[in-house]
Protein backbone atom coordinates (compact mmCIF):
# COMPACT_ATOMS: atom_id res chain seq x y z
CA UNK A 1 148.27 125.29 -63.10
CA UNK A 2 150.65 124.98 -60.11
CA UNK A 3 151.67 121.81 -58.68
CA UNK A 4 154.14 121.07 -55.72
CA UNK A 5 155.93 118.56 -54.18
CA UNK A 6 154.62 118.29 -50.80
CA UNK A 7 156.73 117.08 -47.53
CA UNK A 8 154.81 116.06 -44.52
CA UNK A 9 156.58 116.16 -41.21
CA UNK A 10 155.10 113.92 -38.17
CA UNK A 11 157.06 112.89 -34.92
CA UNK A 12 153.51 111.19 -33.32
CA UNK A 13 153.48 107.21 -33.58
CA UNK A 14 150.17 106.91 -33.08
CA UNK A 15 146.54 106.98 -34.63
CA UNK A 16 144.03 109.80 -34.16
CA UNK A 17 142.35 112.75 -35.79
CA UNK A 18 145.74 114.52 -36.28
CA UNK A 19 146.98 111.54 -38.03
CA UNK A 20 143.75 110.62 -40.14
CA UNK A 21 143.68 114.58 -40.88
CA UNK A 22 147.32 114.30 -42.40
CA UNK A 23 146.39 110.98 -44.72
CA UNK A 24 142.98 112.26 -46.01
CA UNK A 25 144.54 115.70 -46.91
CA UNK A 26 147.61 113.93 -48.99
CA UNK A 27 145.51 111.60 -50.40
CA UNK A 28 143.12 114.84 -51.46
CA UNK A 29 146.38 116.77 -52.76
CA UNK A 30 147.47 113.71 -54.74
CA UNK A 31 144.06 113.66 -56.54
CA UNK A 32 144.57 116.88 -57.71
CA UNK A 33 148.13 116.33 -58.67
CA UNK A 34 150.57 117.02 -56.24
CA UNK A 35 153.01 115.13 -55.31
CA UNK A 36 153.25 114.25 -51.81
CA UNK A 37 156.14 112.41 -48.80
CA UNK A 38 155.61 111.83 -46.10
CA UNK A 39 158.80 111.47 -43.56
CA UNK A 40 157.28 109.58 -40.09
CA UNK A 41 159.31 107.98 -36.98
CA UNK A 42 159.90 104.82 -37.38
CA UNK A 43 157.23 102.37 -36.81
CA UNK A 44 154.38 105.33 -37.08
CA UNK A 45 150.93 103.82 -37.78
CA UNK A 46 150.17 107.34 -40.26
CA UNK A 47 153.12 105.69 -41.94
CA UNK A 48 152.23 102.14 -42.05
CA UNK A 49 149.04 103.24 -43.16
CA UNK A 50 150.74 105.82 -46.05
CA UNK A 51 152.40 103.09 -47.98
CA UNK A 52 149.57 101.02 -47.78
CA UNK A 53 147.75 103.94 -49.59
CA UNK A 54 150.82 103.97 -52.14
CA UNK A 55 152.79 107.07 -50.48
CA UNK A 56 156.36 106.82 -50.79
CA UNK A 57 157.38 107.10 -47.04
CA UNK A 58 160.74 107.87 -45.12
CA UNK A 59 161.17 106.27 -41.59
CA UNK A 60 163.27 109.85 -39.36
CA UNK A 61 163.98 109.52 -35.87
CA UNK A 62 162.72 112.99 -34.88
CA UNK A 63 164.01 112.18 -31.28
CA UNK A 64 166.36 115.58 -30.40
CA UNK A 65 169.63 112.77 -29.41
CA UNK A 66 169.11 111.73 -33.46
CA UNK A 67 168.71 115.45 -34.44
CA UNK A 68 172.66 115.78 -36.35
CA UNK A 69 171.72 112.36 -38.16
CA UNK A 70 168.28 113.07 -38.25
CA UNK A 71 169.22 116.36 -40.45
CA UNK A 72 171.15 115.32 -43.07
CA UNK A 73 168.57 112.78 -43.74
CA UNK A 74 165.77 115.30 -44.43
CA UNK A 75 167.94 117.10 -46.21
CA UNK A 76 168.68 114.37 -48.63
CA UNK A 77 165.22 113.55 -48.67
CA UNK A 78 164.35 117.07 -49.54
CA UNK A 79 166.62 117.03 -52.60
CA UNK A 80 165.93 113.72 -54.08
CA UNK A 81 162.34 114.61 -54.82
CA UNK A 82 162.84 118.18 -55.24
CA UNK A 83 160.38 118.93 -52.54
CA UNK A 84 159.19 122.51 -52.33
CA UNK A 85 157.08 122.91 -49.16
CA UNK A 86 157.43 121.23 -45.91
CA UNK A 87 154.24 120.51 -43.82
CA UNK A 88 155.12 119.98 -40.55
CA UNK A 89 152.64 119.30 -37.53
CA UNK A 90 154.04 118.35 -33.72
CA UNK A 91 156.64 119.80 -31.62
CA UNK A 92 159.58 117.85 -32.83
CA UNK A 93 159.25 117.42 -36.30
CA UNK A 94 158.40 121.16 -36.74
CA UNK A 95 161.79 121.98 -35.29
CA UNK A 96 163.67 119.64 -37.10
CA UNK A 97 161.26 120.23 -40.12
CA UNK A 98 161.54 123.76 -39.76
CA UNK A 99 165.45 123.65 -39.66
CA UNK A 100 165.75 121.96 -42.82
CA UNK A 101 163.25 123.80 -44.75
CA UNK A 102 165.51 126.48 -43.90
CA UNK A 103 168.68 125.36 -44.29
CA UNK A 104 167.27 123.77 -47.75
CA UNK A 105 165.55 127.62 -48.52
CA UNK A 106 162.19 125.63 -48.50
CA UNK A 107 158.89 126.96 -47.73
CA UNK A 108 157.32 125.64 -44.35
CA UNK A 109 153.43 125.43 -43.11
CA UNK A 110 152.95 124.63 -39.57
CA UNK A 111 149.73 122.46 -38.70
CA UNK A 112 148.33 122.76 -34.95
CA UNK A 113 145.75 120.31 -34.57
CA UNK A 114 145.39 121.02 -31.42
CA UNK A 115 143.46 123.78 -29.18
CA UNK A 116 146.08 123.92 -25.98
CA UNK A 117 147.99 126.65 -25.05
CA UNK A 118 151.85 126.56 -27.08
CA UNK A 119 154.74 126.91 -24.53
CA UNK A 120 155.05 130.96 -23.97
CA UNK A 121 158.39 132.48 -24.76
CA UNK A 122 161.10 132.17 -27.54
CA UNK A 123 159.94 128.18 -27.84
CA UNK A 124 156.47 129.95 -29.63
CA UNK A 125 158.22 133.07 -31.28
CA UNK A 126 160.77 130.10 -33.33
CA UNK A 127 157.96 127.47 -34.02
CA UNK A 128 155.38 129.23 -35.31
CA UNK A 129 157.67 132.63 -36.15
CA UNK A 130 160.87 131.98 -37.73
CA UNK A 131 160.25 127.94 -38.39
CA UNK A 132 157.24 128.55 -40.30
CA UNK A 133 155.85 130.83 -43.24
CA UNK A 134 152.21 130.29 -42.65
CA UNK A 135 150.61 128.68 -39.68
CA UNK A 136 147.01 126.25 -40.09
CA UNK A 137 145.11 125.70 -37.33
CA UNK A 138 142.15 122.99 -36.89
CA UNK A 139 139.83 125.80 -35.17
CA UNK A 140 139.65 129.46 -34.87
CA UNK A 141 140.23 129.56 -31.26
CA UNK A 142 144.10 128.77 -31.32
CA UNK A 143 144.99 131.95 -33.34
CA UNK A 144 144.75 134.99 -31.34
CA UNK A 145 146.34 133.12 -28.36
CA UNK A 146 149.37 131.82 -30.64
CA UNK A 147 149.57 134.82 -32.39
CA UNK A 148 149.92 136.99 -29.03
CA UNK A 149 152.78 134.72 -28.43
CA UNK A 150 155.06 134.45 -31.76
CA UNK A 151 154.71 138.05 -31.88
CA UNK A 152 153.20 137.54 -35.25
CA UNK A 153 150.27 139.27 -37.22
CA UNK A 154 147.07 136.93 -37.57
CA UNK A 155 147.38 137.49 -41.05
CA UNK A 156 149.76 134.43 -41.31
CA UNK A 157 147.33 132.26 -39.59
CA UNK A 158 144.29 130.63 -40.77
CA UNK A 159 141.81 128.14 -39.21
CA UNK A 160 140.91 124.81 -42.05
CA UNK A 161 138.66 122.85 -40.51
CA UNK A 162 139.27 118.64 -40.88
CA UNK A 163 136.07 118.30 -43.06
CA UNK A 164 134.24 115.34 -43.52
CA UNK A 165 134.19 112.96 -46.51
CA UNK A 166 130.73 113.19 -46.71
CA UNK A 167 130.69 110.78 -49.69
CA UNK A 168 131.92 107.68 -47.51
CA UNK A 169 129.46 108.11 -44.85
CA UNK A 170 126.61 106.52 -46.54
CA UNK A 171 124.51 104.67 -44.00
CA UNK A 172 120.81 102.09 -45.13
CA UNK A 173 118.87 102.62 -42.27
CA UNK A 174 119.18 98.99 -41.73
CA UNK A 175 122.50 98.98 -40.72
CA UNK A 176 121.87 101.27 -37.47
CA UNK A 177 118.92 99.35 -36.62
CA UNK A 178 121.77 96.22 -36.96
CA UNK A 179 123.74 98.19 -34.52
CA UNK A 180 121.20 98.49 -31.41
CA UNK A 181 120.33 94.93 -31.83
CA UNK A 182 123.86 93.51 -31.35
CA UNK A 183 124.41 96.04 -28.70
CA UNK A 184 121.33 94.25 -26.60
CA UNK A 185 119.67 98.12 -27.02
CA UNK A 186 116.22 98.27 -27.80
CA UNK A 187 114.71 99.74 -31.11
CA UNK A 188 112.71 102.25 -29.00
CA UNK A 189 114.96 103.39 -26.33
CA UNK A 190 116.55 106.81 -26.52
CA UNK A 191 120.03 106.81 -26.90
CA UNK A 192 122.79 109.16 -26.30
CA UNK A 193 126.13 108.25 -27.02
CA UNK A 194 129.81 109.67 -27.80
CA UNK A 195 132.34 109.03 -30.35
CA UNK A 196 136.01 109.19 -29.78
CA UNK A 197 139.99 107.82 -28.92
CA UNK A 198 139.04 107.94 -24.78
CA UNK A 199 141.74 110.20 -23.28
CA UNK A 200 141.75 112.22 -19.95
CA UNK A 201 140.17 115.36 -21.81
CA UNK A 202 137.45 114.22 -24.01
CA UNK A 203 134.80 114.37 -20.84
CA UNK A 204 134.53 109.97 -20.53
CA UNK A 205 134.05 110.88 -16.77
CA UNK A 206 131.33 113.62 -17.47
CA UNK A 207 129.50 111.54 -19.64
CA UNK A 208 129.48 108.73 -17.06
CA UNK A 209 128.49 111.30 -14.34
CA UNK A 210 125.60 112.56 -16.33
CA UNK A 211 124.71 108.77 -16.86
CA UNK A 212 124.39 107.94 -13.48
CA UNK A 213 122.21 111.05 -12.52
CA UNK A 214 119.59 110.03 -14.91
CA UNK A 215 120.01 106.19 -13.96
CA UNK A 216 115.96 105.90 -13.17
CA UNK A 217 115.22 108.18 -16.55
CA UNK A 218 112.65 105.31 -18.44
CA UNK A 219 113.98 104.19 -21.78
CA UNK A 220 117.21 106.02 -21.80
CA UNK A 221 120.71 104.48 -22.84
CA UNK A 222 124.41 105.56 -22.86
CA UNK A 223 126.94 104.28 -25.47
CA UNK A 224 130.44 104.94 -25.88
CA UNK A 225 131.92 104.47 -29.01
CA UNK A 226 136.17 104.13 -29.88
CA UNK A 227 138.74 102.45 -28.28
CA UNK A 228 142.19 104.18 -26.10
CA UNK A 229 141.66 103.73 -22.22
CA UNK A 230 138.27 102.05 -22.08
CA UNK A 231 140.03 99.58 -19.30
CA UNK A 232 139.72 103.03 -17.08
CA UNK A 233 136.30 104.22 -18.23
CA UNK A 234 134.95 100.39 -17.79
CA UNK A 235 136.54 100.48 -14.54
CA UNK A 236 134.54 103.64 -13.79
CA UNK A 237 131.56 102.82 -15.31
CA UNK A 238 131.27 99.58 -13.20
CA UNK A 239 132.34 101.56 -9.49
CA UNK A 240 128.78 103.60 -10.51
CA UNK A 241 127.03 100.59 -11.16
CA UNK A 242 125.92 101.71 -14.87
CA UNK A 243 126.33 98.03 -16.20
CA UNK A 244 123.25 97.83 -18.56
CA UNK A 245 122.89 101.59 -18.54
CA UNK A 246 126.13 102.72 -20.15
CA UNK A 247 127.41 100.19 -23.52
CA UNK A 248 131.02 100.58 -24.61
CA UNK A 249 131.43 99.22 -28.30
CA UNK A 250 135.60 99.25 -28.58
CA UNK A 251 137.21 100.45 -31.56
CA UNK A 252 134.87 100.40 -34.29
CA UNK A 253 136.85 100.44 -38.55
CA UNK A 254 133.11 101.92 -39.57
CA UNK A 255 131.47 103.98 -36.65
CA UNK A 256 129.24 104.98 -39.15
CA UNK A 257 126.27 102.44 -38.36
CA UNK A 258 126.73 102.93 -34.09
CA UNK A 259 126.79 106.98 -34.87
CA UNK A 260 123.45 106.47 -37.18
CA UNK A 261 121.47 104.49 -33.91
CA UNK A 262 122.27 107.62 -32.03
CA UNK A 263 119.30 109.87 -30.83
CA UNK A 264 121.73 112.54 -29.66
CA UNK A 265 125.73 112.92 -30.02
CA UNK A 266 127.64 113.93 -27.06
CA UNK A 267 131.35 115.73 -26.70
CA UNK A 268 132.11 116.70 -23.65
CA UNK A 269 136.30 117.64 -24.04
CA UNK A 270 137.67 119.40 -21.15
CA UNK A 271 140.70 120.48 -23.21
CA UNK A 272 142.66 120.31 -26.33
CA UNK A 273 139.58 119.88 -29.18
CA UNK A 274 140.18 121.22 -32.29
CA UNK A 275 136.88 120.99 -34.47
CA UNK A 276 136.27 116.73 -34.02
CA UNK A 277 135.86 114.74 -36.61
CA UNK A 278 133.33 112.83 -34.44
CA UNK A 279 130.92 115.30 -34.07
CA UNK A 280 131.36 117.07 -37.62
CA UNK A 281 130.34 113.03 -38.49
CA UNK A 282 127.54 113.15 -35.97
CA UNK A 283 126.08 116.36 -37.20
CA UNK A 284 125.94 115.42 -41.05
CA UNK A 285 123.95 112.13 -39.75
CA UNK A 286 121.12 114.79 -38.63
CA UNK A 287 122.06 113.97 -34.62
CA UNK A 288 121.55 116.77 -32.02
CA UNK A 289 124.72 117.70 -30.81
CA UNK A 290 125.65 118.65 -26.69
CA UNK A 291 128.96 120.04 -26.79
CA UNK A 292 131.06 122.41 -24.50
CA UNK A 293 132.74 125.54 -25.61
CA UNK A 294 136.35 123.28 -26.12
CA UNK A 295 138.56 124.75 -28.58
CA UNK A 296 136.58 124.66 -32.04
CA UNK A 297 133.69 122.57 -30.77
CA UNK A 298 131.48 125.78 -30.31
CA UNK A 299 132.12 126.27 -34.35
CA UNK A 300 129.59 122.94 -34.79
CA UNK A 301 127.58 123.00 -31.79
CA UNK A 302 126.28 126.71 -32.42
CA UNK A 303 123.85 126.88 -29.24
CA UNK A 304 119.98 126.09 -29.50
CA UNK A 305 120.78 125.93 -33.47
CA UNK A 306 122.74 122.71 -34.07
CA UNK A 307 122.70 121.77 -30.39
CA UNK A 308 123.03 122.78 -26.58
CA UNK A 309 126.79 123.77 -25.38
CA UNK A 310 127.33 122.94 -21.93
CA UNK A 311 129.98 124.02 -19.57
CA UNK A 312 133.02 121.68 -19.07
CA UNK A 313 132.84 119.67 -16.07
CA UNK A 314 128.98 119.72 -15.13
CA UNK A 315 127.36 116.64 -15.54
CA UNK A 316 124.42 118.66 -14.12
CA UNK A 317 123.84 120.40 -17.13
CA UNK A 318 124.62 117.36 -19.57
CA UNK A 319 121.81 115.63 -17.61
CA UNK A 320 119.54 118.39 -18.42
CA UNK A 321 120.32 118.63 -21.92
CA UNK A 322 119.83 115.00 -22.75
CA UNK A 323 116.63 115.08 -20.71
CA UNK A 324 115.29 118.49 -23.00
CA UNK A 325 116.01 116.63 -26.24
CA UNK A 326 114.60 113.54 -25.32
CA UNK A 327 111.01 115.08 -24.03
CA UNK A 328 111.53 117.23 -27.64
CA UNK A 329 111.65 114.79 -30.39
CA UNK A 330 110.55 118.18 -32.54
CA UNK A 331 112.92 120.63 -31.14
CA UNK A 332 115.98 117.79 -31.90
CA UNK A 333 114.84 117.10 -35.12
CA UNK A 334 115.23 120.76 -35.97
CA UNK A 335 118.65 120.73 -34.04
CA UNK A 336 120.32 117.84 -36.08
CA UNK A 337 118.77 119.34 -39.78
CA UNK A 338 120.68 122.39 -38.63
CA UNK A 339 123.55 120.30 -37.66
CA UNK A 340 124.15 118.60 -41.10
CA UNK A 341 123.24 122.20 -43.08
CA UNK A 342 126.32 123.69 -41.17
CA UNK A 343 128.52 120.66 -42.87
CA UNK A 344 127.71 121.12 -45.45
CA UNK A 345 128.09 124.77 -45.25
CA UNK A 346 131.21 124.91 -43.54
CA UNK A 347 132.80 121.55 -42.94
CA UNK A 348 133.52 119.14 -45.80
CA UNK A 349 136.59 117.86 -47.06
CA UNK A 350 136.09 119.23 -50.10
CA UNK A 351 136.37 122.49 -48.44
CA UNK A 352 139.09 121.28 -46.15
CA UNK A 353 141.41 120.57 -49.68
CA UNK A 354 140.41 123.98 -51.07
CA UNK A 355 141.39 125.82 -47.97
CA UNK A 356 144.72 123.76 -47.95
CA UNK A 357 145.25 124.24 -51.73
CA UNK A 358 145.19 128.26 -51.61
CA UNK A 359 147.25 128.63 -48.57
CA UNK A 360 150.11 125.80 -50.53
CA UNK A 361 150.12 128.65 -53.63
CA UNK A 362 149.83 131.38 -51.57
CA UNK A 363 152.99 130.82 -49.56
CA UNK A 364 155.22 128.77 -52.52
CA UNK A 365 154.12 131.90 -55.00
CA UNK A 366 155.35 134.47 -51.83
CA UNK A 367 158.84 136.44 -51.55
């Protein structure tokens, strides 16, 4: 059997799916017995969070004014632990990365995580042409476009899916009935909620929107569920007068139990959605999903099967969704069983490892 020592490359500081994506896939890899680094900037909470997990972990200013320095370090890092394949997965650490996988003959996958356009141009045709033997993406809808732009054949690209650990969402009914009662929601009341790190694009204002057209809808709540710029969605919520309506929980460690109270799962990203954890989480739970077409959100939310897809931007048709599925306890039972068969179909992290695994021998076993 092949094994590998692994290198993973990441200039982000922060916490998100691309950063829980990275952790569960090493700690996946290690289980089956490769070795795995990971080389973060300094002060990175995906590193912080590595050594806590036992990960041997190299602090590398990926900054371009560190790049000489920066260098020499990878390169010694590549040597001491004879590392043979370099994962590398944001702008700055997959130049770097890429560099030194060269320089070092190395091989080199390139992770996008993310569904926006890459920067057209010589910027695309070095990243994910020259810098990289094999490209990953988080969602099919990335490839063509990238492709088209590195001047490269789609046959060194391949969309892996950020599966779900279906094993550690195990939720006593209990638990979400917990939920709605310190949330001041009651038992009966149909509620429609959302599930991520609030940014610009993943459709807070939409949601809100769609909230305050169905204001006078009997029995019908709104919750919001993870942390980032709540201060600005509060703010928002308030200026529509949606207090008692709308319920913001914060970050949540287990989102498991707020997810489970859910009658229907909402993600309404304007932009940059690869295929969410949230609402791969949300479908195995058995919710109906309303999604729009965002990057690889129309790969879970398969229309009138696993859920409605809405256009981006119309709280209109959010509002009219939510309204269906709640009048249709019937027709959203059947959307949410189809919702967690397509999981486990498609979407685990079981699957997530394999897919990883076979593109790691396929590219350390090329010319």
């Amino acid at each position: 059997m092949l094994f590998m020592n692994i290198l993973h490359l990441e200039a982000s500081t922060g916490w998100g799916g691309q950063e829980i994506r990275i952790l569960r896939e090493s700690e996946g890899m290690r289980q089956r017995g490769y070795a795995v680094f990971f080389a973060v900037m300094p002060g990175a909470i995906l590193g912080q969070k590595a050594v806590k997990e036992g990960f041997i972990v190299y602090e590398v200013n990926f900054k371009r004014i560190a790049w000489p320095f920066s260098l020499f370090r990878l390169l010694r890092i590549i040597a001491k632990h004879k590392i043979q394949l370099l994962n590398t997965h944001s702008s700055l650490d997959s130049w770097l990365g890429g560099i030194a996988g060269r320089l070092s003959r190395k091989k080199i996958v390139r992770t996008r995580h993310l569904s926006t356009a890459v920067k057209k141009g010589w910027n695309s045709r070095f990243v994910y042409g020259w810098l990289a033997d094999f490209v990953v993406t988080t969602c099919k809808a990335i490839i063509d476009p990238i492709a088209k732009q590195s001047r490269r054949d789609t046959t060194y690209f391949r969309s892996i899916a950020t599966g779900v650990d279906i094993e550690k969402i195990l939720i006593r009914q209990e638990e979400a009935s917990q939920f709605r009662q310190v949330m001041n929601l009651d038992s009966t009341c149909f509620l429609a909620g959302t599930a991520c790190f609030m940014r610009s694009w993943k459709g807070i204002e939409v949601f809100l929107k769609a909230a305050d057209l169905l204001r006078d809808e009997k029995d019908l709540k709104w919750v919001i569920i993870g942390g980032g710029h709540e201060g600005k969605y509060r703010q928002l919520a308030s200026l529509l007068r949606l207090d008692g309506i709308v319920h913001f929980t914060g970050h949540l460690e287990n989102p498991f139990p707020a997810l489970a109270a859910l009658d229907v799962f909402l993600l309404l990203s304007t932009a940059n959605e690869g295929v969410s954890q949230a609402i791969l989480q949300a479908a195995y739970l058995k919710k109906p999903l309303i999604a729009t077409p965002t990057g690889g959100l129309s790969e879970v939310c398969l229309d009138n099967i696993s859920g409605i897809e809405v256009p981006i931007f119309q709280p209109e048709a959010v509002a009219k969704a939510v309204l269906l599925l709640k009048a249709d306890p019937v027709f959203a039972a059947k959307l949410g069983q189809k919702a967690q068969d397509l999981v486990l179909e498609r979407f685990t992290l079981k699957q997530t490892l394999d897919g990883m695994e076979e593109i790691y021998r396929k590219v350390l076993s090329a010319n």
